[in-house]
N, C-alpha and C. Protein backbone atom coordinates (compact mmCIF):
# COMPACT_ATOMS: atom_id res chain seq x y z
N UNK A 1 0.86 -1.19 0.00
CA UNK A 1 0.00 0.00 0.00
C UNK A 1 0.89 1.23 0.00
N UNK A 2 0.25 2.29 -1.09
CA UNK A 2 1.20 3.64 -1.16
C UNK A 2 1.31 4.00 0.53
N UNK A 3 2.43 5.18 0.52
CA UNK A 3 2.26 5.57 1.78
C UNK A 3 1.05 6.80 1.32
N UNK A 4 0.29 7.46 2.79
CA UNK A 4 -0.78 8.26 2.41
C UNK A 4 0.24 9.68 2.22
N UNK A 5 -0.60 10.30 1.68
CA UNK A 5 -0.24 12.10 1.61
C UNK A 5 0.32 12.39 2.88
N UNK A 6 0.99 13.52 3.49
CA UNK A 6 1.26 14.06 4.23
C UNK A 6 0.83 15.16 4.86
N UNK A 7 0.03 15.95 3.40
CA UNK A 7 -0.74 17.13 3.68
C UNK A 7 -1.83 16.73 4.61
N UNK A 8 -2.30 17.92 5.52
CA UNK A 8 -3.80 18.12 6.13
C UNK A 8 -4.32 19.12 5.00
N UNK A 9 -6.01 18.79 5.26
CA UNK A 9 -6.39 18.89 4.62
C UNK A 9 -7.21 20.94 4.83
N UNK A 10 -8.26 21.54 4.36
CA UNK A 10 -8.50 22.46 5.17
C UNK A 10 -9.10 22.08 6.38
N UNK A 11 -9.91 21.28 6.07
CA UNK A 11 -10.98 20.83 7.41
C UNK A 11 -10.00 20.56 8.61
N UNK A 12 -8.95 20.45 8.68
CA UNK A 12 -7.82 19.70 9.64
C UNK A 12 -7.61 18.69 9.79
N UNK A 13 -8.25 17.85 8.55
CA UNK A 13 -7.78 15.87 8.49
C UNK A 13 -6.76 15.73 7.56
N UNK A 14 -6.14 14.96 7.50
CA UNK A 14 -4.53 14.46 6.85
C UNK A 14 -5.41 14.01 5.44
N UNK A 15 -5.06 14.47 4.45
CA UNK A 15 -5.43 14.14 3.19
C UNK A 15 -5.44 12.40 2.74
N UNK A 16 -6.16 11.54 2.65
CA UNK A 16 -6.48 10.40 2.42
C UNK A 16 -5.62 9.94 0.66
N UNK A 17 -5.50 10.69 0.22
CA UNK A 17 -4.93 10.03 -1.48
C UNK A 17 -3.50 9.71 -1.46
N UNK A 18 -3.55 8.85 -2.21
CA UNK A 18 -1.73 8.29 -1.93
C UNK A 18 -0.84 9.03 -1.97
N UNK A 19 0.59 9.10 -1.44
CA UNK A 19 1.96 9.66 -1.73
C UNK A 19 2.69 9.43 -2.99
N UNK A 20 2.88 10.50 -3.21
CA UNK A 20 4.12 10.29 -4.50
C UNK A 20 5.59 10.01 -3.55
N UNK A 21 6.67 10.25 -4.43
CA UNK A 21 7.80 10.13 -3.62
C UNK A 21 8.17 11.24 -2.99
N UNK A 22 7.72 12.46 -3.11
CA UNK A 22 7.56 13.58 -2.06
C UNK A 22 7.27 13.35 -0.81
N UNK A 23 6.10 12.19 -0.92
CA UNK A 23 5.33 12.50 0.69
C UNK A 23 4.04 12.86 0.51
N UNK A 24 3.86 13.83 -0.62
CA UNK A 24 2.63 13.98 -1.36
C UNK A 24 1.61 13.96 -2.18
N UNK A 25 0.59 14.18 -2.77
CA UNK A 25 0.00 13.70 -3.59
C UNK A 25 0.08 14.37 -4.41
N UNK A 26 -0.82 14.25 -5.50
CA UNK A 26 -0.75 15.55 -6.89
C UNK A 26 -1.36 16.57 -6.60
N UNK A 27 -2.18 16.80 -5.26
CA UNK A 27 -2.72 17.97 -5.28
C UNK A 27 -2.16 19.12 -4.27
N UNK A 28 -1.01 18.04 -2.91
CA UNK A 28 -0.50 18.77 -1.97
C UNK A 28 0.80 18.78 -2.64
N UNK A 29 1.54 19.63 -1.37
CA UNK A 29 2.84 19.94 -2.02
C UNK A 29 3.94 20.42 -0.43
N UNK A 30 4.98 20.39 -0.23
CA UNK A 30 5.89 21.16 0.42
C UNK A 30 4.93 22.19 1.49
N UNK A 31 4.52 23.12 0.60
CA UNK A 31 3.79 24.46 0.78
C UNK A 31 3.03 24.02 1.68
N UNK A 32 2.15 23.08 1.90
CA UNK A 32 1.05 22.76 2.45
C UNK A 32 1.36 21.82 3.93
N UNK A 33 0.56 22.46 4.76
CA UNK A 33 0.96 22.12 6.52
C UNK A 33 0.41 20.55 6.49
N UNK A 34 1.81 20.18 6.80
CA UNK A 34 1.86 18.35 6.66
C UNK A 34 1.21 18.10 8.68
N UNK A 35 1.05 16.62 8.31
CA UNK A 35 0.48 16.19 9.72
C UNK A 35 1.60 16.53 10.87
N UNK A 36 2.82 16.16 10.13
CA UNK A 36 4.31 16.53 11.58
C UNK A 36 3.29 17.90 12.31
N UNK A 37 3.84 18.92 11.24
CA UNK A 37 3.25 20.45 12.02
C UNK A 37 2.17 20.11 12.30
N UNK A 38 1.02 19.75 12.70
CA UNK A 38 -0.12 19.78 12.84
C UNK A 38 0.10 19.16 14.23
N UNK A 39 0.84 17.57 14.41
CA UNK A 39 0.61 17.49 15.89
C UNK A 39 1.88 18.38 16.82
N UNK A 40 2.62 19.02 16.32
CA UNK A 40 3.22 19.56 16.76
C UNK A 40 2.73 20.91 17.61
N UNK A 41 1.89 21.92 16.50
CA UNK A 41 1.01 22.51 16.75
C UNK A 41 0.10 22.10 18.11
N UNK A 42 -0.56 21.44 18.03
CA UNK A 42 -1.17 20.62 19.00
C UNK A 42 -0.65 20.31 20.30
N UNK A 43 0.43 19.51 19.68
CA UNK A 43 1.47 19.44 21.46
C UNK A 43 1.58 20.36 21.90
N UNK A 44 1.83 21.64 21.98
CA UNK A 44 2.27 22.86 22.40
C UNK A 44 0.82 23.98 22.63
N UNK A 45 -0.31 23.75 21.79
CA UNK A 45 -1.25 24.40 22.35
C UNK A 45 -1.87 23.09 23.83
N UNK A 46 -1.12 22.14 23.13
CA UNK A 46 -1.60 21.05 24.99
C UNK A 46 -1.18 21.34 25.99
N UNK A 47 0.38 21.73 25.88
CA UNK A 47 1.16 22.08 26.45
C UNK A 47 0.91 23.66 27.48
N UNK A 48 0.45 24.86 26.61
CA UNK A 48 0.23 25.68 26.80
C UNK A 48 -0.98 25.85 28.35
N UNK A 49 -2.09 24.80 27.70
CA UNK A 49 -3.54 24.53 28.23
C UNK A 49 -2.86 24.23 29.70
N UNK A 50 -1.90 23.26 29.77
CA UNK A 50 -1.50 22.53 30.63
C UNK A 50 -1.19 23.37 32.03
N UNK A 51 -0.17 24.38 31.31
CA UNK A 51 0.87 25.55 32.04
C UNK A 51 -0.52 26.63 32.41
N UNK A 52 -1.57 26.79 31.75
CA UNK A 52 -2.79 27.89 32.28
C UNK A 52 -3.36 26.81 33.57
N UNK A 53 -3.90 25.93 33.44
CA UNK A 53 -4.33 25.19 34.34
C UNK A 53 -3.96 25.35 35.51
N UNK A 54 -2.07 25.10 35.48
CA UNK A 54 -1.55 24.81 36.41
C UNK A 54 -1.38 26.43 37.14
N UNK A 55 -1.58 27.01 36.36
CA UNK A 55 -1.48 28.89 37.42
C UNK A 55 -2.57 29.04 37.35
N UNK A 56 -3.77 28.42 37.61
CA UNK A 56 -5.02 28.56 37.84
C UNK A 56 -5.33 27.87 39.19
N UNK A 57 -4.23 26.48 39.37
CA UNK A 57 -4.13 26.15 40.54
C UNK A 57 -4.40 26.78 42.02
N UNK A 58 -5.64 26.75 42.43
CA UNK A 58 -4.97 28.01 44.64
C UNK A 58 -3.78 27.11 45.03
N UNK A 59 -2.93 28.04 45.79
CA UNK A 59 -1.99 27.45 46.50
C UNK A 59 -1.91 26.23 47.38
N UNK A 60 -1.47 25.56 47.82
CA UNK A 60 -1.38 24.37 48.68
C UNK A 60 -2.06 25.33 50.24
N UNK A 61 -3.55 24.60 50.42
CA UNK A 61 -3.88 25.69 51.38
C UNK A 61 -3.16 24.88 52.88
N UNK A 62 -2.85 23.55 53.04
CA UNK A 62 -2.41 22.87 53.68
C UNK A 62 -1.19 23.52 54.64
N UNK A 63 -0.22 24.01 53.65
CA UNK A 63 0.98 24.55 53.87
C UNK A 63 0.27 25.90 55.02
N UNK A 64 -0.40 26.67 54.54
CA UNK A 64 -0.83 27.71 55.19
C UNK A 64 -1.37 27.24 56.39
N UNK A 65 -2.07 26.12 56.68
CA UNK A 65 -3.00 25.84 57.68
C UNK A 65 -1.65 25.52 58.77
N UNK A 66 -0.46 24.51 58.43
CA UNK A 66 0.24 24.36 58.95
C UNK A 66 0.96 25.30 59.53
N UNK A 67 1.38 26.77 58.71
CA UNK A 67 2.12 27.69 59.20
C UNK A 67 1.11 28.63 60.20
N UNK A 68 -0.14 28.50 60.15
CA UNK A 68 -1.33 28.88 61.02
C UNK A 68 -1.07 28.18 62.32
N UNK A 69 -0.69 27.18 62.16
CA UNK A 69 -0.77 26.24 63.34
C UNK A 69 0.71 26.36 64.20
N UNK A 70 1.41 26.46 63.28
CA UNK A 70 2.80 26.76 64.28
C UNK A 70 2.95 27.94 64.42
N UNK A 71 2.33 29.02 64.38
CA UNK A 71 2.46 30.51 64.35
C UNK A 71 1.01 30.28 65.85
N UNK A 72 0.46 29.54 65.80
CA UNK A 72 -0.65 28.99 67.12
C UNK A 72 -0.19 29.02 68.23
N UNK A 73 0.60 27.64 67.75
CA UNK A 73 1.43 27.10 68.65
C UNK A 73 2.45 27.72 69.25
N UNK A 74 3.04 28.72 68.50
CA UNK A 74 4.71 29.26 69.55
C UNK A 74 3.72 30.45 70.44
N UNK A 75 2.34 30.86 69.67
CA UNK A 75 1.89 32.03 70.13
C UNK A 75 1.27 31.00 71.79
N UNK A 76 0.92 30.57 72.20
CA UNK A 76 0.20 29.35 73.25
C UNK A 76 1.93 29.04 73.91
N UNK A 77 2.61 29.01 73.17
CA UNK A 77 4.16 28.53 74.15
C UNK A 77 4.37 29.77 74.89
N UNK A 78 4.29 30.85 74.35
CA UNK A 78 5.17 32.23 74.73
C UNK A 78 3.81 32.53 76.07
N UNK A 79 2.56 32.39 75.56
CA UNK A 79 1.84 32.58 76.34
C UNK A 79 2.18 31.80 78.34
N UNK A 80 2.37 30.91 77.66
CA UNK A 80 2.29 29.62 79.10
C UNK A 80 3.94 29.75 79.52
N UNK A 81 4.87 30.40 79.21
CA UNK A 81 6.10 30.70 79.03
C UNK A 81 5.98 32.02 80.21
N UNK A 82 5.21 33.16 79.51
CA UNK A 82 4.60 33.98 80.31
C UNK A 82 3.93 34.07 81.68
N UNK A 83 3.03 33.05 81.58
CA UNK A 83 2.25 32.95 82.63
C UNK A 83 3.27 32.21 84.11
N UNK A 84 4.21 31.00 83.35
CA UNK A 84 4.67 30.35 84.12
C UNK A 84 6.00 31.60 84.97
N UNK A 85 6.17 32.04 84.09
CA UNK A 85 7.62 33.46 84.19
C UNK A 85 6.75 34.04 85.91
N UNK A 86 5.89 34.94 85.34
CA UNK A 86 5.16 35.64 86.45
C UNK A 86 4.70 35.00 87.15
N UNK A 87 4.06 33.60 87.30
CA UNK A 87 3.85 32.72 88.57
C UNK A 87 4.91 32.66 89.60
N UNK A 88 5.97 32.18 89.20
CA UNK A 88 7.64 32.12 89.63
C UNK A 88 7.76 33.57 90.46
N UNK A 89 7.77 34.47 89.53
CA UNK A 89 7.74 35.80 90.37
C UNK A 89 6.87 36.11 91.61
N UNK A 90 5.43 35.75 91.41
CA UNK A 90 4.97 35.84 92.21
C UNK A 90 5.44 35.57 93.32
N UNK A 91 5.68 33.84 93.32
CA UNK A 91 5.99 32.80 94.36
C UNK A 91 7.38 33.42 95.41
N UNK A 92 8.15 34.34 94.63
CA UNK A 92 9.38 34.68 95.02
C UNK A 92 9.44 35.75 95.70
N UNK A 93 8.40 36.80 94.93
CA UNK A 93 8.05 37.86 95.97
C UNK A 93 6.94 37.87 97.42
N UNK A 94 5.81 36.24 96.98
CA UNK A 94 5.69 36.25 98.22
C UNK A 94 6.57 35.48 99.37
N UNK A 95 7.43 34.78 98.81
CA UNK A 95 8.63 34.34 99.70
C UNK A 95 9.71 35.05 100.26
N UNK A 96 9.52 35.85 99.65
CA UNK A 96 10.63 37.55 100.08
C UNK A 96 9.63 38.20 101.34
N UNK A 97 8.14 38.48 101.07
CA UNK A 97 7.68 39.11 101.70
C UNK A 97 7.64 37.84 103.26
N UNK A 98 7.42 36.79 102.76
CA UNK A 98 7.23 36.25 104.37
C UNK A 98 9.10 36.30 104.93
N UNK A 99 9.95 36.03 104.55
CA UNK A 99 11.32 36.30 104.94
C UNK A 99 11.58 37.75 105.87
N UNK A 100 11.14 38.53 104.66
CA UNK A 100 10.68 40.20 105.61
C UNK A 100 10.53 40.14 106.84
N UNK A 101 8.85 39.36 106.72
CA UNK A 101 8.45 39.15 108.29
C UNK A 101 8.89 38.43 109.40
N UNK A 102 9.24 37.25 108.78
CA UNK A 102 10.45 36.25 109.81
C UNK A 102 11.22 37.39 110.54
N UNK A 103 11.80 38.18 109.42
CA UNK A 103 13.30 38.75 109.77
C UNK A 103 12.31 40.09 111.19
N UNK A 104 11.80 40.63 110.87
CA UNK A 104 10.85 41.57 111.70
C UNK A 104 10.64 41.25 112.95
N UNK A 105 10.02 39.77 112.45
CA UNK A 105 9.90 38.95 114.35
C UNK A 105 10.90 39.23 114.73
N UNK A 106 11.64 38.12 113.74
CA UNK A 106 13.09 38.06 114.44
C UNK A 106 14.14 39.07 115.46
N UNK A 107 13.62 40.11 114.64
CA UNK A 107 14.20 41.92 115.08
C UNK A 107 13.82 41.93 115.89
N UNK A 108 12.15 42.07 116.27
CA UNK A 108 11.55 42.11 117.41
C UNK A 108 11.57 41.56 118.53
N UNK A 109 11.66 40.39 118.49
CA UNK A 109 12.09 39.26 119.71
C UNK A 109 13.00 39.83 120.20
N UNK A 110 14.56 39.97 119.36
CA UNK A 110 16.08 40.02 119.86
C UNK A 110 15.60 41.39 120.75
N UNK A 111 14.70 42.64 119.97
CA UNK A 111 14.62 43.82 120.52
C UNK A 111 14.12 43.83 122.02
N UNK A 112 13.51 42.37 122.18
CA UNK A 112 12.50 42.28 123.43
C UNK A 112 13.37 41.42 124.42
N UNK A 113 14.32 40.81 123.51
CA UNK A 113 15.33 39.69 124.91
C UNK A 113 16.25 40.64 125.23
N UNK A 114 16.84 41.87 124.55
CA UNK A 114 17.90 42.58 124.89
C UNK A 114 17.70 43.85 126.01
N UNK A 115 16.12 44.12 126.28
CA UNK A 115 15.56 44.92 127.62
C UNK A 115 16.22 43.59 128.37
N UNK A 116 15.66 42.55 128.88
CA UNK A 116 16.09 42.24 130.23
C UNK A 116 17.57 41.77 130.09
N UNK A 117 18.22 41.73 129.48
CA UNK A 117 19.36 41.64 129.49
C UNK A 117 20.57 42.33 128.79
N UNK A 118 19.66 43.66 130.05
CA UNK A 118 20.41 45.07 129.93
C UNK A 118 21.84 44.58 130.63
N UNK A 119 21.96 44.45 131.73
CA UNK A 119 22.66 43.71 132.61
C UNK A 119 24.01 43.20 132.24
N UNK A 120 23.81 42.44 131.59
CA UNK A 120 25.15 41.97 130.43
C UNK A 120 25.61 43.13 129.60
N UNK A 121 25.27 44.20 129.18
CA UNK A 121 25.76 45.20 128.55
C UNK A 121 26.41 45.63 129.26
N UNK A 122 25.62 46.37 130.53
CA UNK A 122 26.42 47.23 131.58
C UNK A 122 27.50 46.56 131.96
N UNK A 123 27.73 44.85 132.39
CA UNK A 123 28.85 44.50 132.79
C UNK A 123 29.47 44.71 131.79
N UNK A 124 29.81 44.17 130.94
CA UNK A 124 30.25 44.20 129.67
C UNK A 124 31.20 45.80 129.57
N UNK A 125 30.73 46.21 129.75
CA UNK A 125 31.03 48.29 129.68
C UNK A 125 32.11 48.23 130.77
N UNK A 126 31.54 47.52 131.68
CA UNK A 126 32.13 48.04 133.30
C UNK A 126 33.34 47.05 132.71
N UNK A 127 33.47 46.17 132.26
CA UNK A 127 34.76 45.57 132.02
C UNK A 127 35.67 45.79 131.63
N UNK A 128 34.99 46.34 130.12
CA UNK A 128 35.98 47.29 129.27
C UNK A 128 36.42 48.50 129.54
N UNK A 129 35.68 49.29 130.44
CA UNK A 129 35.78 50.89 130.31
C UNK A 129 36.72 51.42 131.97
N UNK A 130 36.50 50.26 132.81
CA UNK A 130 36.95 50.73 134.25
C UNK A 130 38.50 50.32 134.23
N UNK A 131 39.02 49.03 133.52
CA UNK A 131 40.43 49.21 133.79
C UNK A 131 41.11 50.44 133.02
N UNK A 132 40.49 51.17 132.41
CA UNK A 132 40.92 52.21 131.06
C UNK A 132 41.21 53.63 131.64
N UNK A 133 39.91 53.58 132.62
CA UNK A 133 39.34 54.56 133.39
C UNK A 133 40.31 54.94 134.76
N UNK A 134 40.36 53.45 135.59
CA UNK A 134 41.69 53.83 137.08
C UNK A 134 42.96 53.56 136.45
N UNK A 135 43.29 52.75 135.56
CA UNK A 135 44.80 52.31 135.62
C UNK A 135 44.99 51.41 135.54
N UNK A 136 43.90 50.33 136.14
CA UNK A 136 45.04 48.98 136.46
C UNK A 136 44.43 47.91 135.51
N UNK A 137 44.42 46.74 136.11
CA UNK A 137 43.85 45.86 135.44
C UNK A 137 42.92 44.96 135.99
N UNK A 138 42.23 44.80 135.52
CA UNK A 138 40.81 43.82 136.13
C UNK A 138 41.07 42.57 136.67
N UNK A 139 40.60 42.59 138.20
CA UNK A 139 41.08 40.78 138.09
C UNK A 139 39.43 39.71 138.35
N UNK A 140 38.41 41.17 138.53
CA UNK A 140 37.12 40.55 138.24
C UNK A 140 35.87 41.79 138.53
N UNK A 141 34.60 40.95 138.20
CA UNK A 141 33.28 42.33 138.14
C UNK A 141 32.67 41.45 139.68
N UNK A 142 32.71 41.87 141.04
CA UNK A 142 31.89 41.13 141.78
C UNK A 142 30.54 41.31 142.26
N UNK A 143 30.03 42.41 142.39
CA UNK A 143 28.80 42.60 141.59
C UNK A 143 28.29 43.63 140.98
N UNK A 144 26.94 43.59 140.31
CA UNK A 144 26.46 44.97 139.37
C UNK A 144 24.59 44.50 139.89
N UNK A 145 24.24 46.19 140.81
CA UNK A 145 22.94 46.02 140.57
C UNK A 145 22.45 47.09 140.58
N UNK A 146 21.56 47.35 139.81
CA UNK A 146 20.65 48.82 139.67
C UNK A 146 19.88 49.06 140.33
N UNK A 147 20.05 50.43 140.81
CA UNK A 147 18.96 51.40 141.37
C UNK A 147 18.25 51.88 141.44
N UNK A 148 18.00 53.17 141.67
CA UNK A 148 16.51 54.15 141.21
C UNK A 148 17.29 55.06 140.47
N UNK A 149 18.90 55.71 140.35
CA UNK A 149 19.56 56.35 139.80
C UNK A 149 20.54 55.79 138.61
N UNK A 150 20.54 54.73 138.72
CA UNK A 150 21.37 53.66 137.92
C UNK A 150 21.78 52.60 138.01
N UNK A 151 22.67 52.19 138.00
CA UNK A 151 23.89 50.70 138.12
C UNK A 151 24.67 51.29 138.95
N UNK A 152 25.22 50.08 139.57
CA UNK A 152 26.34 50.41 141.29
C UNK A 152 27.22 48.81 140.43
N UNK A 153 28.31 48.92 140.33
CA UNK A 153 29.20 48.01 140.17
C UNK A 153 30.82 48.04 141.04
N UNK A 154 30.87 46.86 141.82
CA UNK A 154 31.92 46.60 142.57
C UNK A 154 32.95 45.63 141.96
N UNK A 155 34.17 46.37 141.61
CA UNK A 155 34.98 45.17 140.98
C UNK A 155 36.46 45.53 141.49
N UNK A 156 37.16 44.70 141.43
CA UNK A 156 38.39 44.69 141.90
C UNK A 156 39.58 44.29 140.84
N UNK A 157 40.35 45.16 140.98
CA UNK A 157 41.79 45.72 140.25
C UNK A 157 42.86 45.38 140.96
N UNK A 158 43.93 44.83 139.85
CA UNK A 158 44.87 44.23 140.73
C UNK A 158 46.16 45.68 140.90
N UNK A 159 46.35 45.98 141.89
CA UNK A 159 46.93 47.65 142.59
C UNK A 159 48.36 46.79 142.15
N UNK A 160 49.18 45.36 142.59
CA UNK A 160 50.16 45.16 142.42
C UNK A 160 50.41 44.02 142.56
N UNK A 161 51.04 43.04 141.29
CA UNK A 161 51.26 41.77 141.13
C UNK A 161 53.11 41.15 142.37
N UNK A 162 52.41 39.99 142.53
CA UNK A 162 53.67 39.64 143.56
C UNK A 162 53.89 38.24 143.37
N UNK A 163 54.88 37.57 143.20
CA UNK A 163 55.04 36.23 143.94
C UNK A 163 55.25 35.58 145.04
N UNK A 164 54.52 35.02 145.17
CA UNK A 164 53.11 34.06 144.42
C UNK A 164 52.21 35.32 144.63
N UNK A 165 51.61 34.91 143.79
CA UNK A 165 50.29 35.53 143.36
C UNK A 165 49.33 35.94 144.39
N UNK A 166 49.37 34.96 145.66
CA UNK A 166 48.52 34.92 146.96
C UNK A 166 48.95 36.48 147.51
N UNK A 167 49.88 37.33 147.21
CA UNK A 167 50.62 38.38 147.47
C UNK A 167 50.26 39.45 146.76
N UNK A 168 49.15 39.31 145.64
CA UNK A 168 49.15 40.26 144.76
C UNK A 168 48.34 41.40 145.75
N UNK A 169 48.32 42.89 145.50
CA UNK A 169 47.72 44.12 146.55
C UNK A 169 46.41 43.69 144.89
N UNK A 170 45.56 43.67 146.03
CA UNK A 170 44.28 43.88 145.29
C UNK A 170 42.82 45.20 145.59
N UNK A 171 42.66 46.13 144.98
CA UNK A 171 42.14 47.19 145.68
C UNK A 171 40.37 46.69 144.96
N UNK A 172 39.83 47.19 145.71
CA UNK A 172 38.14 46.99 145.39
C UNK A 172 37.46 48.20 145.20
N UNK A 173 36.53 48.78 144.04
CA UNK A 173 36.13 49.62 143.89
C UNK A 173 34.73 49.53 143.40
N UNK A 174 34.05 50.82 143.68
CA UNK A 174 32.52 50.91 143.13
C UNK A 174 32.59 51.79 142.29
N UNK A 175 31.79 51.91 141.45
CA UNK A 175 31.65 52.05 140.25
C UNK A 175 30.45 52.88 139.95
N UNK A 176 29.89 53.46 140.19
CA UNK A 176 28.27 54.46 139.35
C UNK A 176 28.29 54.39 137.78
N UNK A 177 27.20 54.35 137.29
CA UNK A 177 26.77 54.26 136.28
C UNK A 177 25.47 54.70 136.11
N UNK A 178 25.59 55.36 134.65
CA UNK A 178 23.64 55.96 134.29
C UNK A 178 22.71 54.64 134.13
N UNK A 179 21.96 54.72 133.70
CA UNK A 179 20.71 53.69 133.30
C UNK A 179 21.42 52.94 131.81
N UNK A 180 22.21 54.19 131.24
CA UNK A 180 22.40 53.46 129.84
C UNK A 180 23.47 52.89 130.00
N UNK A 181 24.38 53.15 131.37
CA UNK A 181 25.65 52.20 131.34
C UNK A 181 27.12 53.01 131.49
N UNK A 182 26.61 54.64 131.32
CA UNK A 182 27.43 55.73 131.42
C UNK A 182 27.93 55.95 132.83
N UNK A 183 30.04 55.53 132.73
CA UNK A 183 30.23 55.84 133.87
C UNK A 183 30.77 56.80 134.41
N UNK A 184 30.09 57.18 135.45
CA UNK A 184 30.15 58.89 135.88
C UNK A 184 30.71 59.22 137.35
N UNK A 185 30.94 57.90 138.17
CA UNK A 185 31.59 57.54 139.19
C UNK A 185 32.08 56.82 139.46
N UNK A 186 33.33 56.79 140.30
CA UNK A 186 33.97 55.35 141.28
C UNK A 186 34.63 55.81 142.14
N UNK A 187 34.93 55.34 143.38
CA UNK A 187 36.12 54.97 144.53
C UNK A 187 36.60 53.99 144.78
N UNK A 188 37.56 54.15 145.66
CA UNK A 188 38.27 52.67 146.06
C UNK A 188 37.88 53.02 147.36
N UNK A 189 37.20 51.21 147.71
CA UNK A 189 36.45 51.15 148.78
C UNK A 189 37.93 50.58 149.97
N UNK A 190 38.51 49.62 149.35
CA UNK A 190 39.47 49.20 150.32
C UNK A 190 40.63 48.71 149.68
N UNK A 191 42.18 48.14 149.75
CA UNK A 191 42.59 47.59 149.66
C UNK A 191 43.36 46.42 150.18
N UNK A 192 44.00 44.91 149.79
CA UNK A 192 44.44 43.86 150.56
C UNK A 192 44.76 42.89 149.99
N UNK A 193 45.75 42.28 150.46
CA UNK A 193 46.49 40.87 149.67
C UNK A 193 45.39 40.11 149.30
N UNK A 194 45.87 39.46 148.40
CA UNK A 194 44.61 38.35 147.90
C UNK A 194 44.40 37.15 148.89
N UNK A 195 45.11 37.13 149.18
CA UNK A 195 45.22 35.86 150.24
C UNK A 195 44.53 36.03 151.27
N UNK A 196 44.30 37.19 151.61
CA UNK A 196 43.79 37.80 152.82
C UNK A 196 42.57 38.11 152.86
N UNK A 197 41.89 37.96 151.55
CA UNK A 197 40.14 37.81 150.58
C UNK A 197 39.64 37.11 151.16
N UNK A 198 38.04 37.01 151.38
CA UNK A 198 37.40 36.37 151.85
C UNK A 198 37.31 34.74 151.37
N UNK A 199 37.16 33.72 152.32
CA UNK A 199 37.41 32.41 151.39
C UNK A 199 36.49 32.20 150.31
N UNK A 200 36.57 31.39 149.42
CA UNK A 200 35.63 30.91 148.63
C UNK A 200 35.10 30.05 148.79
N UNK A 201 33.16 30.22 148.90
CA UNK A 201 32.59 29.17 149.60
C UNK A 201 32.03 28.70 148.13
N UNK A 202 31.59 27.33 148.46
CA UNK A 202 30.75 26.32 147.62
C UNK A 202 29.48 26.21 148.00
């Protein structure tokens, strides 16, 4: 069987009458749009159709829902991030504030044990301030008691060290003091060997 024509026809069908050795028949020619161009034509207006379609496409709404969702999500993190931040704070400032108050008692108490044990101050004073005050040196506080005018403290200073020691001159003195511990008087009541001191009872 000849091969067919090559030409299309006008209608747009491939001409049905046999081929010469051109390709064509006696009535087509070169000139005339063979079937090649025709599906070629075709491929490329398919092609074309294809590429409109595809930018006709909406976007992947998926992608969006997802970036909705993690734009959700960090917004719900930062939130509870937040909340947990200032809870913490809270917790810290009311743990500061009860510390405050501990510390307040605390103040308060010491402020309330240190009235009756005024006593220990004043000795304390009379210890430090009376050997400074006569000269000598302390060899003890024997007693301290307050008045209607102040503190009266009797302590004894060693006047002069000896060997043995039972030899030392020991002088005894009183002491005046204000209410706050201010000392504003003393004499020497007596002096005498240590040995010569009253015994020490049990």
């Amino acid at each position: 069987m000849p091969d067919q024509c090559r030409a299309v026809t006008e209608g747009g069908e491939r001409c049905s009458r046999p081929a010469k050795e051109n390709g064509f028949c006696h009535q087509h020619g070169p000139e005339n749009e063979t079937v090649d161009e025709a599906d070629a034509a075709e491929t490329t207006d398919a092609d074309e159709d294809d590429e409109r379609e595809d930018s006709n496409v909406p976007e992947d709404t998926d992608s969006e829902e997802e970036t909705e969702s993690a734009d959700s999500t960090e917004s719900e993190s930062d939130s509870d991030s937040r909340n947990e931040s200032e809870s913490e704070e809270e917790e810290e400032t009311e743990e500061t504030d009860d510390e405050k108050s501990q510390d307040e008692t605390h103040s308060d108490s010491a402020s309330d044990s240190e009235e009756p044990s005024n006593i220990v101050t004043v000795r304390n004073r009379v210890r430090d301030q009376v050997p400074q005050l006569i000269g000598r040196e302390l060899d003890g506080v024997t007693s301290l008691m307050q008045g209607e005018e102040g503190w009266v403290a009797t302590v004894e200073l060693i006047e002069r060290r000896s060997v043995p020691d039972t030899q030392d001159i020991i002088g005894q003195y009183e002491v005046s003091l204000t209410d706050d511990g201010v000392i504003h008087e003393y004499r020497r009541l007596e002096t005498y060997r240590r040995a010569d001191g009253s015994d020490y009872e049990t």
